[in-house]
Protein backbone atom coordinates (compact mmCIF):
# COMPACT_ATOMS: atom_id res chain seq x y z
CA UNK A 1 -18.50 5.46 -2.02
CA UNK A 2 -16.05 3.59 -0.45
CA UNK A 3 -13.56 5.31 2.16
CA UNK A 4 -9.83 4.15 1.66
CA UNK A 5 -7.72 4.21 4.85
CA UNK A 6 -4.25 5.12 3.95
CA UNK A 7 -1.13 3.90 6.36
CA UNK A 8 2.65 5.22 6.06
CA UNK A 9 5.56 5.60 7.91
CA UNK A 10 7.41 7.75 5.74
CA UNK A 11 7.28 11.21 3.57
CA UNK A 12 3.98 9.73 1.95
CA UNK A 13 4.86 10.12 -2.09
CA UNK A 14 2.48 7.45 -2.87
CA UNK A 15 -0.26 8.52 -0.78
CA UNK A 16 -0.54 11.79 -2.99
CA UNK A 17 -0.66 9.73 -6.08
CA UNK A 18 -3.53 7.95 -4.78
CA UNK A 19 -5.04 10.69 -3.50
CA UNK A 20 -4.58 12.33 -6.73
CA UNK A 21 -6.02 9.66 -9.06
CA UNK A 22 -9.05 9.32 -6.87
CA UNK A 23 -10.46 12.86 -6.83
CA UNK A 24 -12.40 12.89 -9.55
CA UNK A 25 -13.69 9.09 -8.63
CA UNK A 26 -16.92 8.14 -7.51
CA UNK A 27 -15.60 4.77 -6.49
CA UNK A 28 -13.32 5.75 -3.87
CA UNK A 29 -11.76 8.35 -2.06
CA UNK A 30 -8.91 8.71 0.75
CA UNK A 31 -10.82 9.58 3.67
CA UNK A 32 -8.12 9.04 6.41
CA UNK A 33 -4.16 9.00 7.10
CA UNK A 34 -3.19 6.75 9.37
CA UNK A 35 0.73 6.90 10.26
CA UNK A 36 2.77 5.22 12.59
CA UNK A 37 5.35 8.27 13.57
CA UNK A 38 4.15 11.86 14.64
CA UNK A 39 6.97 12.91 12.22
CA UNK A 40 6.53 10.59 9.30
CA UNK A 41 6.21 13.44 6.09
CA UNK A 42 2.63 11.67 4.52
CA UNK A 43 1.07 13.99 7.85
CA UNK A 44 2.38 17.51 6.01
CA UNK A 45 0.86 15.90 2.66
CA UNK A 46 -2.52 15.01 4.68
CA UNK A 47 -2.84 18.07 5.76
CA UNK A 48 -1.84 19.79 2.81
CA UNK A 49 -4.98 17.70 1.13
CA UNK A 50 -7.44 18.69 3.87
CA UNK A 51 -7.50 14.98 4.77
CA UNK A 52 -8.02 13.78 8.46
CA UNK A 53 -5.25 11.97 10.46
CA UNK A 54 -4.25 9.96 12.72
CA UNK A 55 -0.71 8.88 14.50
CA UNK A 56 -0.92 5.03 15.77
CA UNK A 57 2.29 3.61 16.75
CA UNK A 58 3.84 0.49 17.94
CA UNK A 59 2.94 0.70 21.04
CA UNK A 60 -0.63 1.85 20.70
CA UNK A 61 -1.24 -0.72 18.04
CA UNK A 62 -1.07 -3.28 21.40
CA UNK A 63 -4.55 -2.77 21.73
CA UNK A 64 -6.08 -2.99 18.32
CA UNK A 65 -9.53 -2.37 19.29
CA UNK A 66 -8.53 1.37 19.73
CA UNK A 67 -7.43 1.53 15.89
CA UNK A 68 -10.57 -0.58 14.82
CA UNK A 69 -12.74 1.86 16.56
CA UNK A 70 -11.45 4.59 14.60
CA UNK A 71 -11.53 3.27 11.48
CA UNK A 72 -14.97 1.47 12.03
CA UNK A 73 -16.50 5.41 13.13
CA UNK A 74 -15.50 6.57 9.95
CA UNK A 75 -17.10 4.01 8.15
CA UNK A 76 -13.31 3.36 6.44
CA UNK A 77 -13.49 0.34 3.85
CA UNK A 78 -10.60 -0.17 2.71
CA UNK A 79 -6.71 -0.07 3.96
CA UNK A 80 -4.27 0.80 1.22
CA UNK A 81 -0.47 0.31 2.61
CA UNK A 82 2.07 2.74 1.40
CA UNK A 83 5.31 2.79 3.31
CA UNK A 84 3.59 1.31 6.41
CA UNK A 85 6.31 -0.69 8.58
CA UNK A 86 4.42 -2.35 10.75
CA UNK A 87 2.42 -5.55 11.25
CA UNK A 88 -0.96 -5.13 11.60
CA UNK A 89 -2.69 -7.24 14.56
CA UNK A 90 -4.25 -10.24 13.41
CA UNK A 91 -7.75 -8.50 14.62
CA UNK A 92 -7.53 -5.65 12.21
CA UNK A 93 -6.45 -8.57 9.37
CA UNK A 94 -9.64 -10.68 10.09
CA UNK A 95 -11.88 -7.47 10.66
CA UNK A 96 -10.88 -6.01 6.84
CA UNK A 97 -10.14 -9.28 5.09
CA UNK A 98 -9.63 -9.25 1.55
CA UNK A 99 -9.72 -5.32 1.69
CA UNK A 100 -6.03 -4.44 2.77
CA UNK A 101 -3.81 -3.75 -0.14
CA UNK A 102 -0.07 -3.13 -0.05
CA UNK A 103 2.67 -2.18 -3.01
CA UNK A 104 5.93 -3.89 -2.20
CA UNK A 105 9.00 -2.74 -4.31
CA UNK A 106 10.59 -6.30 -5.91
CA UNK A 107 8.76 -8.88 -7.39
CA UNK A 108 7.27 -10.78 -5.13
CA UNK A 109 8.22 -14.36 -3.88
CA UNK A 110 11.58 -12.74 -4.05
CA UNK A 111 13.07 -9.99 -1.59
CA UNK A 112 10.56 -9.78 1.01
CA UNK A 113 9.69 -10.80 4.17
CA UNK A 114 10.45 -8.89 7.71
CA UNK A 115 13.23 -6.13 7.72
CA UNK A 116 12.96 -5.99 3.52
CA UNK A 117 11.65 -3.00 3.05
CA UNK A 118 13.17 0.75 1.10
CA UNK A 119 16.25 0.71 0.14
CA UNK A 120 17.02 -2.36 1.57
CA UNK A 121 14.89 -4.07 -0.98
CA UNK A 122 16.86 -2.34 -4.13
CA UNK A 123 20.52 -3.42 -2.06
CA UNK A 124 19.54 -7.34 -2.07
CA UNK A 125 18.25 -7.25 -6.05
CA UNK A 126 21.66 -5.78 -7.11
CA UNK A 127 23.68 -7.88 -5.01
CA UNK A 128 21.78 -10.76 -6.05
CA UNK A 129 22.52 -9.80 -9.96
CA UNK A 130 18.78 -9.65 -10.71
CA UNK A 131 18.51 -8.28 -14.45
CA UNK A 132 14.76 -7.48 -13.70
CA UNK A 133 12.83 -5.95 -10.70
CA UNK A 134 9.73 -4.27 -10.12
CA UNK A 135 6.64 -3.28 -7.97
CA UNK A 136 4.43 -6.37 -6.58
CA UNK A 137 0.77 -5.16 -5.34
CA UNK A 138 -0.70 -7.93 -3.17
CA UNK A 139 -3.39 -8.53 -0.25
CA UNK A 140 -2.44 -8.63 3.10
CA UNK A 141 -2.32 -11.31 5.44
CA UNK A 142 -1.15 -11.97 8.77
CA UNK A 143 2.52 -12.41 7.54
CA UNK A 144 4.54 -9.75 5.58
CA UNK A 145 4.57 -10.04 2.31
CA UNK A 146 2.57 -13.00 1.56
CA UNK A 147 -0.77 -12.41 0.53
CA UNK A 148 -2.34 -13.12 -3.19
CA UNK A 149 -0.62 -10.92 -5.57
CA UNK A 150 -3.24 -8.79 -7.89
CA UNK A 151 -0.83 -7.52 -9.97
CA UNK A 152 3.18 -7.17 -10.50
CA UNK A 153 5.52 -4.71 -12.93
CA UNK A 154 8.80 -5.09 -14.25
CA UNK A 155 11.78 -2.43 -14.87
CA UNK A 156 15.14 -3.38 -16.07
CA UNK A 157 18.05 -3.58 -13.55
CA UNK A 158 20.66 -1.49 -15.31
CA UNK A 159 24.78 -2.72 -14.91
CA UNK A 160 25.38 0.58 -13.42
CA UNK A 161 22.42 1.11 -10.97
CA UNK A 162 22.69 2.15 -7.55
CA UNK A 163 20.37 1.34 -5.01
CA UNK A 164 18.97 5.00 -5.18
CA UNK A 165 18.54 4.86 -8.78
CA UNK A 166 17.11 1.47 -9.08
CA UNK A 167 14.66 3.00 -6.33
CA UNK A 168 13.84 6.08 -8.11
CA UNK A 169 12.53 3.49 -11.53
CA UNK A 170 10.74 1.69 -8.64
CA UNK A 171 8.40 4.74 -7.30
CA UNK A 172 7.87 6.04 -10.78
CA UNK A 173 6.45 2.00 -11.14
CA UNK A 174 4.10 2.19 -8.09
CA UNK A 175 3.18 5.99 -8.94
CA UNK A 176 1.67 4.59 -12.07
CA UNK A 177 0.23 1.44 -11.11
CA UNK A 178 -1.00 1.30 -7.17
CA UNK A 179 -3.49 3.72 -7.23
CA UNK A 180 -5.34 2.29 -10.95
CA UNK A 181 -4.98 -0.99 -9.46
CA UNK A 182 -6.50 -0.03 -5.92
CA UNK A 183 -9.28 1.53 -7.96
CA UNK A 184 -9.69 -2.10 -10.08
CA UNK A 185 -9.52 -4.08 -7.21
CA UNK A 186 -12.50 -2.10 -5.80
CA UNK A 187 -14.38 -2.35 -8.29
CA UNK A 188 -13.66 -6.00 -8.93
CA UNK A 189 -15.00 -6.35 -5.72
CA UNK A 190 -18.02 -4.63 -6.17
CA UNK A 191 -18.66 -6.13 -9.48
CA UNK A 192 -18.14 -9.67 -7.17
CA UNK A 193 -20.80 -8.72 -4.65
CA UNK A 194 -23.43 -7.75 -6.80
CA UNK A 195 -23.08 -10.73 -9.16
CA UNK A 196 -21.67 -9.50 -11.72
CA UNK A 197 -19.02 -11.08 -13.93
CA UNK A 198 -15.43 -8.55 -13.86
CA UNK A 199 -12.45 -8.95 -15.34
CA UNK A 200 -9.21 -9.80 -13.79
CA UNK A 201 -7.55 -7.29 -11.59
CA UNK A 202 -4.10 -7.37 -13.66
CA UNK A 203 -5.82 -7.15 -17.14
C-alpha cells in the first residue's frame, strides 16, 4: 500500500475527491493532511474523514528536516499537492523525487509560475482571450510549475465567463481527473520498478 501525503492551503475540495476515489483502492490511500494554515478548511474535511493532520507553515518549513521526519515516521510515499501555496525545500524535492504530484488550473507552459495560482490563474486566461483552458497535472520540481506534465484537460473558455465561472468548469476538471491520474501514476510506477511494461500515464 502506498501512503499519499496530501498538502493544502485552502477549504480542501480536491482532497475529498481523492480521498474519495481511493477508499476502495488497494493501491493507495490518503494517510496524512498536511496544511500550511491552522485555519485552511481541508483540516474540518480531515477530520471529518478520520484522517491524521498536520499544520506546517512558512516558517516551520525553514527547517525541513522537521517535516521529513514526519512524513518519513509514517512511512508516507507519496505527496499529492492540492491547493498547497508554498515551495517545498529543495530537501523534501530530492528526498521524494519523482513522487510529488500537483494539479495546476491552466494548461501548462502557460499561466503559471510564482503568484499564479486560484483565481488569479482564471483572471490572466480571460484577459489574455484564451478560447481554451484547463487542468495541467505535473511532477514537481524545485521551481513552481515546471515539472514533466503526466497529463493535461481542456474546457472551453466561454465569451461570457467570469473568472468564478471559468473556475467552477476548472474544479469539476481536476475533480474528475487528479485523483484517477494520481492512482495511474502509482501504478505506472510500480509497474516501472518491478519490470514490467505500463502504459502511458495520459492514455
Amino acid at each position: 500500500m502506498n501512503d499519499i501525503a496530501i498538502f493544502a492551503s485552502g477549504r480542501g475540495s480536491n482532497m475529498l475527491q481523492i480521498t474519495r476515489h481511493l477508499e476502495q483502492s488497494t493501491l493507495a490511500r490518503v494517510r496524512l493532511v498536511v496544511a500550511s494554515r491552522k485555519t485552511a478548511g481541508v483540516l474540518e474535511h480531515s477530520a471529518a474523514c478520520g484522517i491524521e493532520s498536520i499544520v506546517v507553515n512558512r516558517e516551520q518549513l525553514a527547517d525541513p528536516n522537521v517535516l521529513l521526519d514526519e512524513l518519513r515516521k509514517r512511512d508516507i510515499k507519496w505527496l499529492v499537492l492540492a491547493g498547497w501555496l508554498l515551495l517545498l525545500p529543495p530537501e523534501i524535492i530530492a528526498a521524494y523525487r519523482g513522487r510529488i504530484v500537483n494539479v495546476h488550473p491552466s494548461l501548462l507552459p502557460e499561466f503559471g509560475g510564482k503568484g499564479m495560482f486560484g483565481r488569479h490563474v482564471h483572471e490572466a486566461v480571460i484577459a489574455a482571450g484564451r478560447k481554451r483552458s484547463g487542468i495541467t497535472i505535473h511532477l514537481v520540481t524545485e521551481e513552481y510549475d515546471s515539472g514533466s506534465i503526466v497529463a493535461q484537460f481542456e474546457c472551453d473558455v466561454l465569451p461570457d465567463d467570469t473568472p468564478q465561472t471559468l473556475e467552477e468548469r476548472i474544479h469539476a476538471l481536476e475533480y474528475r481527473h487528479f485523483p484517477e491520474q494520481i492512482e495511474r501514476l502509482i501504478a505506472a510506477d510500480e509497474a516501472t520498478s518491478a519490470g514490467i511494461e505500463s502504459p502511458s500515464i495520459s492514455e
